[in-house]
N, C-alpha and C. Protein backbone atom coordinates (compact mmCIF):
# COMPACT_ATOMS: atom_id res chain seq x y z
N UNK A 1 14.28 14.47 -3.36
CA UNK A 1 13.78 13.47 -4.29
C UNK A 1 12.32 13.72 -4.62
N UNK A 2 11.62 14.06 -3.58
CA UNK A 2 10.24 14.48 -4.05
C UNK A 2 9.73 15.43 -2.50
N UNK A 3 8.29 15.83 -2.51
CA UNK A 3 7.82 16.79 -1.61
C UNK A 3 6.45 15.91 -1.63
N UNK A 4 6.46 14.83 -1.83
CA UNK A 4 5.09 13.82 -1.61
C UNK A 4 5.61 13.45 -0.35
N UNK A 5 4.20 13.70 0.69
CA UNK A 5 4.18 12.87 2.36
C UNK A 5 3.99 11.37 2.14
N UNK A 6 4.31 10.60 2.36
CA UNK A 6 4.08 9.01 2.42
C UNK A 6 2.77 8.88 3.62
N UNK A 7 3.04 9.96 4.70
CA UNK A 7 2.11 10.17 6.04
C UNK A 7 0.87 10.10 5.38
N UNK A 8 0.46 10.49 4.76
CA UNK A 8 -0.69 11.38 4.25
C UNK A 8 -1.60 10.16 3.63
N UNK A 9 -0.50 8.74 3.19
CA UNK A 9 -1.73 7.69 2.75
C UNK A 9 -1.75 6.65 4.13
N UNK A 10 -1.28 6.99 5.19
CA UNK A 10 -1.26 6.03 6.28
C UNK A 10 -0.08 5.52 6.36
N UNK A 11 -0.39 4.47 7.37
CA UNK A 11 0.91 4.00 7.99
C UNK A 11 1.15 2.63 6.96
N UNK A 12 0.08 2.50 6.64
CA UNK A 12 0.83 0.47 5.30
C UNK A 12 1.47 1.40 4.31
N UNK A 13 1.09 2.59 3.82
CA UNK A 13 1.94 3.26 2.56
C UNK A 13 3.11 3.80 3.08
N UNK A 14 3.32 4.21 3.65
CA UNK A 14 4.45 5.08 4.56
C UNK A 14 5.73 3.75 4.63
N UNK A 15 4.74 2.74 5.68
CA UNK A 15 5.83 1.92 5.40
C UNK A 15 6.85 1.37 4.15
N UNK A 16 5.53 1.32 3.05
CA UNK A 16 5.95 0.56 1.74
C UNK A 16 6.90 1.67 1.29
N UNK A 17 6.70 2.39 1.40
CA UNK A 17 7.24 3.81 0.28
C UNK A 17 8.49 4.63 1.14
N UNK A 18 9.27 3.94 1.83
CA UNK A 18 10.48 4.39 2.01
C UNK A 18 11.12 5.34 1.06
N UNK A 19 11.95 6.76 1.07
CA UNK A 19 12.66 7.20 0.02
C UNK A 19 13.81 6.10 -0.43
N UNK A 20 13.64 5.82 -2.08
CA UNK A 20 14.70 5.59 -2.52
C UNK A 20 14.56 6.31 -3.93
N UNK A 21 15.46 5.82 -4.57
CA UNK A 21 15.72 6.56 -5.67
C UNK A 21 15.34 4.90 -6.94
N UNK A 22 14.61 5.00 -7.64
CA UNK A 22 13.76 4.41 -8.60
C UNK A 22 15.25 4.59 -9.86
N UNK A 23 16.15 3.66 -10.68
CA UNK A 23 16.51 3.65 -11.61
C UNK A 23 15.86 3.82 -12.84
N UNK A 24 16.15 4.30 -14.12
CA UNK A 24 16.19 3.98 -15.50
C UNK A 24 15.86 2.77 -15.95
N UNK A 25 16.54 1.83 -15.36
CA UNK A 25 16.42 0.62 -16.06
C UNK A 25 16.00 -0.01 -14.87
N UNK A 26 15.79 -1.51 -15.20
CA UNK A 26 15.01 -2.24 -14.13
C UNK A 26 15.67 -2.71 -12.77
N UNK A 27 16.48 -2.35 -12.91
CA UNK A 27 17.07 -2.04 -11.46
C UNK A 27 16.96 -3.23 -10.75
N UNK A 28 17.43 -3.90 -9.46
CA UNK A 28 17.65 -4.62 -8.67
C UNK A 28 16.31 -4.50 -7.82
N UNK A 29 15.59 -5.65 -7.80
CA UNK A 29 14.34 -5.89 -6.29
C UNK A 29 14.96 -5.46 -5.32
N UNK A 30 14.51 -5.04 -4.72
CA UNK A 30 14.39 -4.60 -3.09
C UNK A 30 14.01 -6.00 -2.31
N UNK A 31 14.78 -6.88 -1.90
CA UNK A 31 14.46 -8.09 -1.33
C UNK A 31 14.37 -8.00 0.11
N UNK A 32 15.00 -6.78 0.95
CA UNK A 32 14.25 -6.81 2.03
C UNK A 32 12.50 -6.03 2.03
N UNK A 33 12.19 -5.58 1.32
CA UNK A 33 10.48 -5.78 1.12
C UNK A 33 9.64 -6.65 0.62
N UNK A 34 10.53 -7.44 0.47
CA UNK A 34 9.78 -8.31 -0.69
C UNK A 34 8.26 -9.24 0.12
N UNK A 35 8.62 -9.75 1.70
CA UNK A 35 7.93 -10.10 2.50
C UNK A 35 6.82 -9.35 2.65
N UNK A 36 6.91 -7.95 2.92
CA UNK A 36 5.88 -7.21 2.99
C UNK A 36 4.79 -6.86 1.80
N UNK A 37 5.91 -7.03 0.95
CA UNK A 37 5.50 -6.50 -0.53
C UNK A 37 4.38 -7.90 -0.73
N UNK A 38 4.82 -9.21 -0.95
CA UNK A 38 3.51 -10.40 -0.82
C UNK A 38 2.34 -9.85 -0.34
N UNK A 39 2.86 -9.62 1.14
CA UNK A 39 1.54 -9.45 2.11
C UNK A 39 1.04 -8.24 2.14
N UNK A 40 1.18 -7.43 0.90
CA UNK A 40 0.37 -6.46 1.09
C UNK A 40 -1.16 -6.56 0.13
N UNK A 41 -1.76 -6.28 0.85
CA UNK A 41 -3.67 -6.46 0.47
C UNK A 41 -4.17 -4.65 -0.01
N UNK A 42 -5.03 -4.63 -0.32
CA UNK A 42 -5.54 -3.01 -0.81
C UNK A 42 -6.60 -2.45 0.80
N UNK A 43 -6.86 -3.25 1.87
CA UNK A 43 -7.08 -2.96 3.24
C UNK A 43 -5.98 -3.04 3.55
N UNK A 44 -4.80 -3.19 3.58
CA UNK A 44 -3.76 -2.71 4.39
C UNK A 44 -3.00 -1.34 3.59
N UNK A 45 -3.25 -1.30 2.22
CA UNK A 45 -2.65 -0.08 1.62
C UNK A 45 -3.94 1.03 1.90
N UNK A 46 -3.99 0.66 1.93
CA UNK A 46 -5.74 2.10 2.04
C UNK A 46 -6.13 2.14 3.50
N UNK A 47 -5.16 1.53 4.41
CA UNK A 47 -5.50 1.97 5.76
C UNK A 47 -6.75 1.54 6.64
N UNK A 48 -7.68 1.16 5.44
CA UNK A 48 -9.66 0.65 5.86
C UNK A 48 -9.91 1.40 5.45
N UNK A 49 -9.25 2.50 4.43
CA UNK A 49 -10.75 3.04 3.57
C UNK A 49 -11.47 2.54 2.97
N UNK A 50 -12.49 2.73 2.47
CA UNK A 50 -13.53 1.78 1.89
C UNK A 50 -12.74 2.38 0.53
N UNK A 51 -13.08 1.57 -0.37
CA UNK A 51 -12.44 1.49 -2.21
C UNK A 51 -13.28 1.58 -2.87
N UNK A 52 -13.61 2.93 -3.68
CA UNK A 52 -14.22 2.71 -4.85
C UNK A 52 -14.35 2.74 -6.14
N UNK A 53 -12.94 2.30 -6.55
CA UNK A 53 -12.80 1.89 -7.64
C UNK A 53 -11.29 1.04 -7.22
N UNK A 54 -11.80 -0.21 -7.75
CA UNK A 54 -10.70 -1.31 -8.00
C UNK A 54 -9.90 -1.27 -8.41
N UNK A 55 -10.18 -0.97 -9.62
CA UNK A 55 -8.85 -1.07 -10.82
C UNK A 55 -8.14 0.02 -10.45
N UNK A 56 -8.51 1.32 -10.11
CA UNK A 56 -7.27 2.18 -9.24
C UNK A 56 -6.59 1.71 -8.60
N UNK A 57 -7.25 1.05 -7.33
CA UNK A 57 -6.76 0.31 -6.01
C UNK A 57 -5.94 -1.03 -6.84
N UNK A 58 -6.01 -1.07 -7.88
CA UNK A 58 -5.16 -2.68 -7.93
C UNK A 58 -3.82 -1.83 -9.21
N UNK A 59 -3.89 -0.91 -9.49
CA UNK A 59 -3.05 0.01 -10.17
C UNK A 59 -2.36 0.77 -9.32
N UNK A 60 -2.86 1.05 -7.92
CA UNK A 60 -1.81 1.64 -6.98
C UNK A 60 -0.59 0.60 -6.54
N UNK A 61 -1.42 -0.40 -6.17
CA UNK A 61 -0.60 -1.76 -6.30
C UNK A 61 0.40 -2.12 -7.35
N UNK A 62 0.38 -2.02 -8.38
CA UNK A 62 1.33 -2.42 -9.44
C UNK A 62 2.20 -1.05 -9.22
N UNK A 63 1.90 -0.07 -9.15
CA UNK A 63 2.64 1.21 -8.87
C UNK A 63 3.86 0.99 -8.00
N UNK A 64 3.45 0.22 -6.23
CA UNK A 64 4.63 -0.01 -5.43
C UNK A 64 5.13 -1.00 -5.85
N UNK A 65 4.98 -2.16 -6.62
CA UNK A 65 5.69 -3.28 -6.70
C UNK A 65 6.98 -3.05 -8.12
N UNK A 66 6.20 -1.79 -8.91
CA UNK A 66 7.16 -1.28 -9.20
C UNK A 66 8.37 -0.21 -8.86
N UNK A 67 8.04 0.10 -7.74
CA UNK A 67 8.81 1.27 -6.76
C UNK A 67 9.71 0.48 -6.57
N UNK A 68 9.81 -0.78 -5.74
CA UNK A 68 10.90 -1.70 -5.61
C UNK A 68 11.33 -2.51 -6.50
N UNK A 69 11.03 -2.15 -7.81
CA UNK A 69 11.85 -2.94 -9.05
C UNK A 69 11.24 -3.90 -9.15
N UNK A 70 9.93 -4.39 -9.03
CA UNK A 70 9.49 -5.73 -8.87
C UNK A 70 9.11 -5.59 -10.28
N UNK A 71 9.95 -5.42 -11.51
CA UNK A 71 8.82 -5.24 -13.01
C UNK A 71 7.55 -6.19 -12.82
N UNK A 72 8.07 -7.67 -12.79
CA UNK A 72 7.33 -9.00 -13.29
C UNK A 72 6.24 -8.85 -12.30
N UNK A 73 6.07 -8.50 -11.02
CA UNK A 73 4.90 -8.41 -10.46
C UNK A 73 3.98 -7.22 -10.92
N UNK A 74 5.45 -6.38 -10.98
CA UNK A 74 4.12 -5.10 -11.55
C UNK A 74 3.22 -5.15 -12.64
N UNK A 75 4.05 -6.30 -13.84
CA UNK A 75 3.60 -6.37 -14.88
C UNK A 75 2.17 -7.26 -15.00
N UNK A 76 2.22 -8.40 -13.88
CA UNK A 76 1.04 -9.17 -13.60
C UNK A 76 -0.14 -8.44 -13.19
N UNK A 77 -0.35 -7.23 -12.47
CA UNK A 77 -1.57 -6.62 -12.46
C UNK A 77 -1.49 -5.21 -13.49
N UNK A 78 -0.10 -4.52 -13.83
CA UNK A 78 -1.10 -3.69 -14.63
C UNK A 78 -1.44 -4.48 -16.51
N UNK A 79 -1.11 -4.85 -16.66
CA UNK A 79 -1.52 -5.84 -17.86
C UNK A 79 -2.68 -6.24 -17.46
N UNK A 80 -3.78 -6.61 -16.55
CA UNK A 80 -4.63 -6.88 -16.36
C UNK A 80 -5.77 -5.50 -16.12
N UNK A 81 -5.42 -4.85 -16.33
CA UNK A 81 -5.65 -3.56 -15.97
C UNK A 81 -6.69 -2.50 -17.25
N UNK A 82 -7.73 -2.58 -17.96
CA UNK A 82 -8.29 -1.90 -19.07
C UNK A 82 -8.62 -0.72 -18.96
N UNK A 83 -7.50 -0.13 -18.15
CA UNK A 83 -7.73 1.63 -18.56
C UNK A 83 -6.81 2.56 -19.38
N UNK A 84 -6.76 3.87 -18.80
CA UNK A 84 -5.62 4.59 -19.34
C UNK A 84 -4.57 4.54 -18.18
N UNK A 85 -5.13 4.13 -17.18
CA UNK A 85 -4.28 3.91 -15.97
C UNK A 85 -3.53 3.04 -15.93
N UNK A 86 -3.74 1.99 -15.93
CA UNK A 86 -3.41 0.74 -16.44
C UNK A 86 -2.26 0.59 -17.13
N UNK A 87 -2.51 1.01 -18.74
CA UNK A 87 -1.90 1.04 -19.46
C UNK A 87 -0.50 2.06 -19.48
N UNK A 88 -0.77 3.50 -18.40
CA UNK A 88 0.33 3.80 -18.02
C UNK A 88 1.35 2.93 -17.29
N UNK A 89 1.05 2.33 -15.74
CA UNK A 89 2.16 1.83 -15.52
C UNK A 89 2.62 0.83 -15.87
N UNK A 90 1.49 -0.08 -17.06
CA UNK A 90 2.06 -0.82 -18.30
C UNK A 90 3.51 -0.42 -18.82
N UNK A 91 3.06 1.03 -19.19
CA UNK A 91 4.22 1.33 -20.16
C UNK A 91 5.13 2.07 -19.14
N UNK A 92 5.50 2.49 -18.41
CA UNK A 92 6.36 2.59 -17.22
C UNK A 92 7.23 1.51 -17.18
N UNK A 93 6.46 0.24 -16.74
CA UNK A 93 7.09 -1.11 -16.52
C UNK A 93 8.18 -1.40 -17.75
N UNK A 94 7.33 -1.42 -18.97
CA UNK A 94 8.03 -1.69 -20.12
C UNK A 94 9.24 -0.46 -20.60
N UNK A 95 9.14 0.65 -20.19
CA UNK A 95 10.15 1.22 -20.39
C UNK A 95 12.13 1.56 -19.29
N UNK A 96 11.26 0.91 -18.51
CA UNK A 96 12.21 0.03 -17.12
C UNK A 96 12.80 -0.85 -17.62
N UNK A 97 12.00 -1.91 -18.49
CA UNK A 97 12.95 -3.38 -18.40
C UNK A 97 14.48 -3.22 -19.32
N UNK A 98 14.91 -2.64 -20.03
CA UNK A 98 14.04 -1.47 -20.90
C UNK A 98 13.78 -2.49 -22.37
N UNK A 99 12.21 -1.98 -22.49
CA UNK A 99 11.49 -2.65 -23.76
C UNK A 99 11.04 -1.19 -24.77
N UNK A 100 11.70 -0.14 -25.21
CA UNK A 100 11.30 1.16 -25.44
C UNK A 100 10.37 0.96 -26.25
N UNK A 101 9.63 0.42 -27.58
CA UNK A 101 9.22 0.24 -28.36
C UNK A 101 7.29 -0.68 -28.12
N UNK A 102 7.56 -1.63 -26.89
CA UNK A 102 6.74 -1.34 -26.11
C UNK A 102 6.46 -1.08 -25.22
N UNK A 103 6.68 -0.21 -24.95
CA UNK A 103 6.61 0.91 -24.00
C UNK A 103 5.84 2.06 -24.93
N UNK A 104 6.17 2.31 -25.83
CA UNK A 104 5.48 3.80 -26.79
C UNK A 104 4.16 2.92 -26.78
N UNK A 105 3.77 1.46 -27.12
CA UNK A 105 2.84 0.90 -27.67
C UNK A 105 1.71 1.36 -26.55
N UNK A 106 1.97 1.24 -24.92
CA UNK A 106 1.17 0.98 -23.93
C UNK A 106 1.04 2.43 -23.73
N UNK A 107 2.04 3.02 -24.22
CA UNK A 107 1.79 4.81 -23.56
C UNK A 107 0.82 5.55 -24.53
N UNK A 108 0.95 4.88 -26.13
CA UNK A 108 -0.09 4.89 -27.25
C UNK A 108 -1.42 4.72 -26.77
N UNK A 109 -2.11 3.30 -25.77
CA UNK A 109 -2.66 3.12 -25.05
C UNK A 109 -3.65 3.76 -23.98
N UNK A 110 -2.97 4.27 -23.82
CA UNK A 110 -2.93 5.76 -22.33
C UNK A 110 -3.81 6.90 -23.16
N UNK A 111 -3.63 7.29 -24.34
CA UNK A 111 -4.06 8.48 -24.19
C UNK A 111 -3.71 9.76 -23.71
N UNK A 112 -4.43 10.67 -23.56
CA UNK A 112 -4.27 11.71 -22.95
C UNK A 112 -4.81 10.98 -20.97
N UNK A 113 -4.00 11.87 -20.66
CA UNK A 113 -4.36 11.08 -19.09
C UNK A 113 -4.12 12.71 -17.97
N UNK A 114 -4.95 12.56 -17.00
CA UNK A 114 -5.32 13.61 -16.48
C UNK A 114 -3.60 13.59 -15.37
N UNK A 115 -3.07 13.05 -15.24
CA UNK A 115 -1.30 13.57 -14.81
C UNK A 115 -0.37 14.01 -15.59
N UNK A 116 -0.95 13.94 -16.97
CA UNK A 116 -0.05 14.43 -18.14
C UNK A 116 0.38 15.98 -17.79
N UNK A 117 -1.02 16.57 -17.65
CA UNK A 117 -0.61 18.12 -17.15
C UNK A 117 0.72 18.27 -16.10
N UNK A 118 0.44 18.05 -14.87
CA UNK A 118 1.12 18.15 -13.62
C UNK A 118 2.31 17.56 -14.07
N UNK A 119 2.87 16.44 -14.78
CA UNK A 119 3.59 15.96 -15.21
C UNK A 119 4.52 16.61 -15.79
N UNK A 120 4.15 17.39 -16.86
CA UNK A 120 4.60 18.59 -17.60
C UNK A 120 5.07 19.73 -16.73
N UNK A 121 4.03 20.52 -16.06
CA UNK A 121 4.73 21.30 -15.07
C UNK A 121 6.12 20.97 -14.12
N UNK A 122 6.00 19.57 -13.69
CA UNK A 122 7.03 19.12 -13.00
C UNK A 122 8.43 19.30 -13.46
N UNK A 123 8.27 18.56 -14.73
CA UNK A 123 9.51 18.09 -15.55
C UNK A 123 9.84 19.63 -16.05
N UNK A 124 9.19 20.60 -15.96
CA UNK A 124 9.71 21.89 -16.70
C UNK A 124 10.41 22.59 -15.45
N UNK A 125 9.81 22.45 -14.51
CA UNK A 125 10.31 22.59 -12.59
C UNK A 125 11.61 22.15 -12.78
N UNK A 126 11.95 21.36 -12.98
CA UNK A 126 12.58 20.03 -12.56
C UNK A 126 14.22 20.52 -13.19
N UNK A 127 13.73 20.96 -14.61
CA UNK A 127 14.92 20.64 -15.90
C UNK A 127 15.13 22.87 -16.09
N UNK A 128 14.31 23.71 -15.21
CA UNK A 128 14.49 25.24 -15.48
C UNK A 128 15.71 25.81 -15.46
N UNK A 129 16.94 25.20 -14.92
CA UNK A 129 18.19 25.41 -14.48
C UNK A 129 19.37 24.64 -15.80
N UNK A 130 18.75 23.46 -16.34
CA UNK A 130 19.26 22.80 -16.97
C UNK A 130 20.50 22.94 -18.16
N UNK A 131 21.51 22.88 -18.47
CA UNK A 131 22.37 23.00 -20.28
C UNK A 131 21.57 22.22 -20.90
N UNK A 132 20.80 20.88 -20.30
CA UNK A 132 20.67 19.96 -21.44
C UNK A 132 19.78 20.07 -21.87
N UNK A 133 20.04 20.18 -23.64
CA UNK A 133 19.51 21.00 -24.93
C UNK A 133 18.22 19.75 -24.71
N UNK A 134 18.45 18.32 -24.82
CA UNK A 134 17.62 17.68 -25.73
C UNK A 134 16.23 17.32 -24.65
N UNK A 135 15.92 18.67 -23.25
CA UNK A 135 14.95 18.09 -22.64
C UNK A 135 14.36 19.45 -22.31
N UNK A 136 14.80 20.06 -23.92
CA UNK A 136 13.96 21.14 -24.22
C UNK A 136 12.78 21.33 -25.04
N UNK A 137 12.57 20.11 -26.02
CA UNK A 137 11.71 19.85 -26.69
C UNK A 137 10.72 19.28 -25.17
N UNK A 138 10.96 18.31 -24.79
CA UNK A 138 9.98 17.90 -24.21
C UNK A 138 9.36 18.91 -22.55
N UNK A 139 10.07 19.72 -22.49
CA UNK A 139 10.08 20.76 -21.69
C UNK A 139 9.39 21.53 -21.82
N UNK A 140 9.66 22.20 -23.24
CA UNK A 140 8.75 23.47 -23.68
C UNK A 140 7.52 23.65 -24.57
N UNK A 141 6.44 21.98 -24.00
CA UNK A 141 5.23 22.28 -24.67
C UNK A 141 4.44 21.97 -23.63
N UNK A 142 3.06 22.63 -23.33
CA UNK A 142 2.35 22.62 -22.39
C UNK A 142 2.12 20.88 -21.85
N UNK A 143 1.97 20.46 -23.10
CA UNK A 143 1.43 18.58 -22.83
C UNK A 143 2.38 17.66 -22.56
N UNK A 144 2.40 16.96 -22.24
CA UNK A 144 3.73 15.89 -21.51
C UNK A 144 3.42 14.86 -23.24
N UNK A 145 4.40 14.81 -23.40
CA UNK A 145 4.87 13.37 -24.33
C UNK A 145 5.50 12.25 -23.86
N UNK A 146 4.65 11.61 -23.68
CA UNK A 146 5.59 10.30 -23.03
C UNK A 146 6.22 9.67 -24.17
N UNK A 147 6.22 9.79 -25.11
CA UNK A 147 6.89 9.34 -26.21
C UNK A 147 8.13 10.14 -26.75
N UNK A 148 8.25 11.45 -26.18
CA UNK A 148 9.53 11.82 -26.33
C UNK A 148 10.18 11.45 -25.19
N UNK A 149 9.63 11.26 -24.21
CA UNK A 149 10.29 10.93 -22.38
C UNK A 149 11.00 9.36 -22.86
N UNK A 150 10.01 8.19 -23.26
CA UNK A 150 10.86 7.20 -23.77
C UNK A 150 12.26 7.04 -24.26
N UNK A 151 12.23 8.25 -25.48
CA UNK A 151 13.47 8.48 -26.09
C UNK A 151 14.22 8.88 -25.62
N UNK A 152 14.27 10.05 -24.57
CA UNK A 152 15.18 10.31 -23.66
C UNK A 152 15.82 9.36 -22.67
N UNK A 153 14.84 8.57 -22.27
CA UNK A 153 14.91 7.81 -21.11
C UNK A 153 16.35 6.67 -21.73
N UNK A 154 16.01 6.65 -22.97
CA UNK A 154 16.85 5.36 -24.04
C UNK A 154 18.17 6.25 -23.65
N UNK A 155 17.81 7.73 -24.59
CA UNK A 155 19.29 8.04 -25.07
C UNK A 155 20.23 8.54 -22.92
N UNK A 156 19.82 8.72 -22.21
CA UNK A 156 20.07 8.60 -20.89
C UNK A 156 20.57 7.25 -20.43
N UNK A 157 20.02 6.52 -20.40
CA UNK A 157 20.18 5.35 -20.07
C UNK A 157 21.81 4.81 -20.97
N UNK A 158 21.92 5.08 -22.55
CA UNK A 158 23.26 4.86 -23.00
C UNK A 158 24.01 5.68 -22.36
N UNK A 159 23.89 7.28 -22.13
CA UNK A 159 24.70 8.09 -22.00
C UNK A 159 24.86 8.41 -20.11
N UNK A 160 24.13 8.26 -19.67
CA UNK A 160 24.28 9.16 -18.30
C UNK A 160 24.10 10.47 -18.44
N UNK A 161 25.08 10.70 -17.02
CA UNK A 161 25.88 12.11 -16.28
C UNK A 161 24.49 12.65 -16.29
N UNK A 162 24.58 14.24 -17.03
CA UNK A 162 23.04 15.06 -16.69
C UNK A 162 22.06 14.47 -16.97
N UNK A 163 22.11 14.52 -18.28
CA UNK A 163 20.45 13.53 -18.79
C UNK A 163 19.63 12.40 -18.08
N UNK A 164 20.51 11.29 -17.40
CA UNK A 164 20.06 10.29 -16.89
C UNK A 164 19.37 10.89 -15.34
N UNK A 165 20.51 12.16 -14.87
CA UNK A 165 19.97 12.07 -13.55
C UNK A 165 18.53 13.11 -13.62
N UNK A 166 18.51 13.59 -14.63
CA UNK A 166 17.68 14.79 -14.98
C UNK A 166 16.14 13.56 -14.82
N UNK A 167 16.21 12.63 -16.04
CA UNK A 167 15.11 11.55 -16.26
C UNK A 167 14.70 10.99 -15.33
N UNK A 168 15.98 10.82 -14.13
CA UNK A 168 15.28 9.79 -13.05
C UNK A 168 14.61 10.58 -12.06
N UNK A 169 15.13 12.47 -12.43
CA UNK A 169 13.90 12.87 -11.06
C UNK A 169 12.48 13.19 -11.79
N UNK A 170 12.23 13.34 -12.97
CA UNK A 170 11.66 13.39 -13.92
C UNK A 170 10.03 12.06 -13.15
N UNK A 171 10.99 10.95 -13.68
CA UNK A 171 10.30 9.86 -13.74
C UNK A 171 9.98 9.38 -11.92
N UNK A 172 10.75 9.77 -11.04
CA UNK A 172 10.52 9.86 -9.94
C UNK A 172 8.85 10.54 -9.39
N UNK A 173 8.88 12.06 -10.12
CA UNK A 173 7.78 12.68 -10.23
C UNK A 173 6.55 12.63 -10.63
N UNK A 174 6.98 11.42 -11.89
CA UNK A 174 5.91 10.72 -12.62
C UNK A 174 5.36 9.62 -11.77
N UNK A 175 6.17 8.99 -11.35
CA UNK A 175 5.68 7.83 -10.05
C UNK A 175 4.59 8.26 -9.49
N UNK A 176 5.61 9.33 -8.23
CA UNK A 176 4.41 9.87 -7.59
C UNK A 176 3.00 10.94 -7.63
N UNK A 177 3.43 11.02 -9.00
CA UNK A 177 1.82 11.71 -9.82
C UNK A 177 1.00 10.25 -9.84
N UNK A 178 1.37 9.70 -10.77
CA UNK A 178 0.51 8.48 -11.09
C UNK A 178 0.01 8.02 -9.54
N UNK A 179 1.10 7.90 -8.66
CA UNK A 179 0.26 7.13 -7.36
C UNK A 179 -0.61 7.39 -6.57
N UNK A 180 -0.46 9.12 -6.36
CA UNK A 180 -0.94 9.84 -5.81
C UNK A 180 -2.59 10.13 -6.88
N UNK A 181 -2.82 9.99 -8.21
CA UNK A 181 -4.11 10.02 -9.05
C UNK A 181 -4.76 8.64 -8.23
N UNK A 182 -4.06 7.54 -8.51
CA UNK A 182 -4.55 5.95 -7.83
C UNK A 182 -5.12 6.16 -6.93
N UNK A 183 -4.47 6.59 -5.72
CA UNK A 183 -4.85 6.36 -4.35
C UNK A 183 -5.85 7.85 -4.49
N UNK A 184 -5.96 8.65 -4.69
CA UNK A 184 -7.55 9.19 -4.84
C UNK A 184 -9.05 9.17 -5.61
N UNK A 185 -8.68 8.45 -6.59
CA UNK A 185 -9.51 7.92 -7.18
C UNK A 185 -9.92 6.56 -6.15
N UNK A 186 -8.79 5.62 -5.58
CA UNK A 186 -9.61 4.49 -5.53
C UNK A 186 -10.48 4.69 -4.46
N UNK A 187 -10.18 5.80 -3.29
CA UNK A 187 -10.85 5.96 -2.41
C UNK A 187 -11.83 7.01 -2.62
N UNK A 188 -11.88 7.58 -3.28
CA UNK A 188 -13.48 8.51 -3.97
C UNK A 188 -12.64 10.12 -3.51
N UNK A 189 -11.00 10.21 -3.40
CA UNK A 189 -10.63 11.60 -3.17
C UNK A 189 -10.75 12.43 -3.94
C-alpha cells in the first residue's frame, strides 16, 4: 500500500496511521478511532517537537481525520487553512465526498505545489505496468494535474475494476506525500 514508516513520525502518528486502504469516495468513519481521533492535539502528533509552522501542523491534522473518512472534520480545519496546502486537502476532501467540480475549484486554489513533482513520479511508478489507456495522459507529463486525477477519480469511481484500484493507490500516495510535506514543514524538517 505504501513504503512510508508511520515509526519515523513517533509513536501518536504510528498509532493514528494504522495501514488501511483510503476509498474513492467518502467512505465509512473509522469509529473505533474516533476517540483518539478527538483527543488528538499537534503535541501529541509531533511527539514534543516544537512547531514551526501552524498551519502545516493544523493541515497535518485535517490530513488524518481525513485518513479515517472523517470528511466533515477534515473539512473544518482545512477550509480554515490560507495556503496552497490547505487548499489541497480542501480539494482532496471535496473530491471524496464526491463534490468533483469543487474539488477542481480548491485544486485551482493550490497552484503549483511542491508534491506535485513526487506525485507525478509516483503515479507514473504506480500505473508503468498498466492496459489502462486513460491514465496515460495523466501519466505521461512531467507535472501532476490534479484536474485530470479528478476526472479519473469520477470516471473510476462509476466504473471500477482497474481504474478505480489504479486511483486509490494513486491517491493513497498522494496522502502520504501531502502528509509527509506537513509534518516537515511544521517541524522546521
Amino acid at each position: 500500500m505504501t513504503d512510508f514508516d508511520t515509526q519515523a513520525y513517533g509513536p501518536g502518528v504510528a498509532e493514528l496511521l494504522q495501514p488501511r486502504v483510503m476509498p474513492l469516495g467518502p467512505g465509512v468513519p473509522d469509529v473505533k478511532m474516533l476517540d483518539k481521533l478527538r483527543a488528538m492535539t499537534p503535541e501529541q502528533v509531533f511527539n514534543g517537537r516544537p512547531i514551526f509552522d501552524e498551519a502545516m501542523a493544523q493541515a497535518a491534522l485535517s490530513g488524518i481525520w481525513l485518513y479515517h473518512d472523517y470528511l466533515d472534520e477534515s473539512h473544518i480545519i482545512s477550509q480554515s487553512i490560507n495556503t496552497s496546502t490547505g487548499s489541497f486537502w480542501h480539494g482532496i476532501m471535496h473530491r471524496r465526498e464526491p463534490d468533483y467540480s469543487n474539488a477542481k475549484y480548491w485544486f485551482r486554489r493550490v497552484g503549483r505545489h511542491d508534491v506535485f513533482t513526487p506525485l507525478a513520479e509516483a503515479a507514473a511508478e504506480l500505473t508503468a505496468e498498466t492496459t489502462e489507456t486513460r491514465l496515460v495522459h495523466l501519466t505521461s507529463e512531467p507535472a501532476w494535474d490534479p484536474f485530470d486525477f479528478v476526472d479519473l477519480v469520477e470516471k473510476a469511481s462509476d466504473e471500477g475494476g482497474e481504474l478505480e484500484r489504479l486511483c486509490v493507490e494513486i491517491q493513497t500516495r498522494e496522502w502520504w506525500l501531502l502528509f509527509d510535506y506537513c509534518w516537515r514543514a511544521a517541524t522546521g524538517k
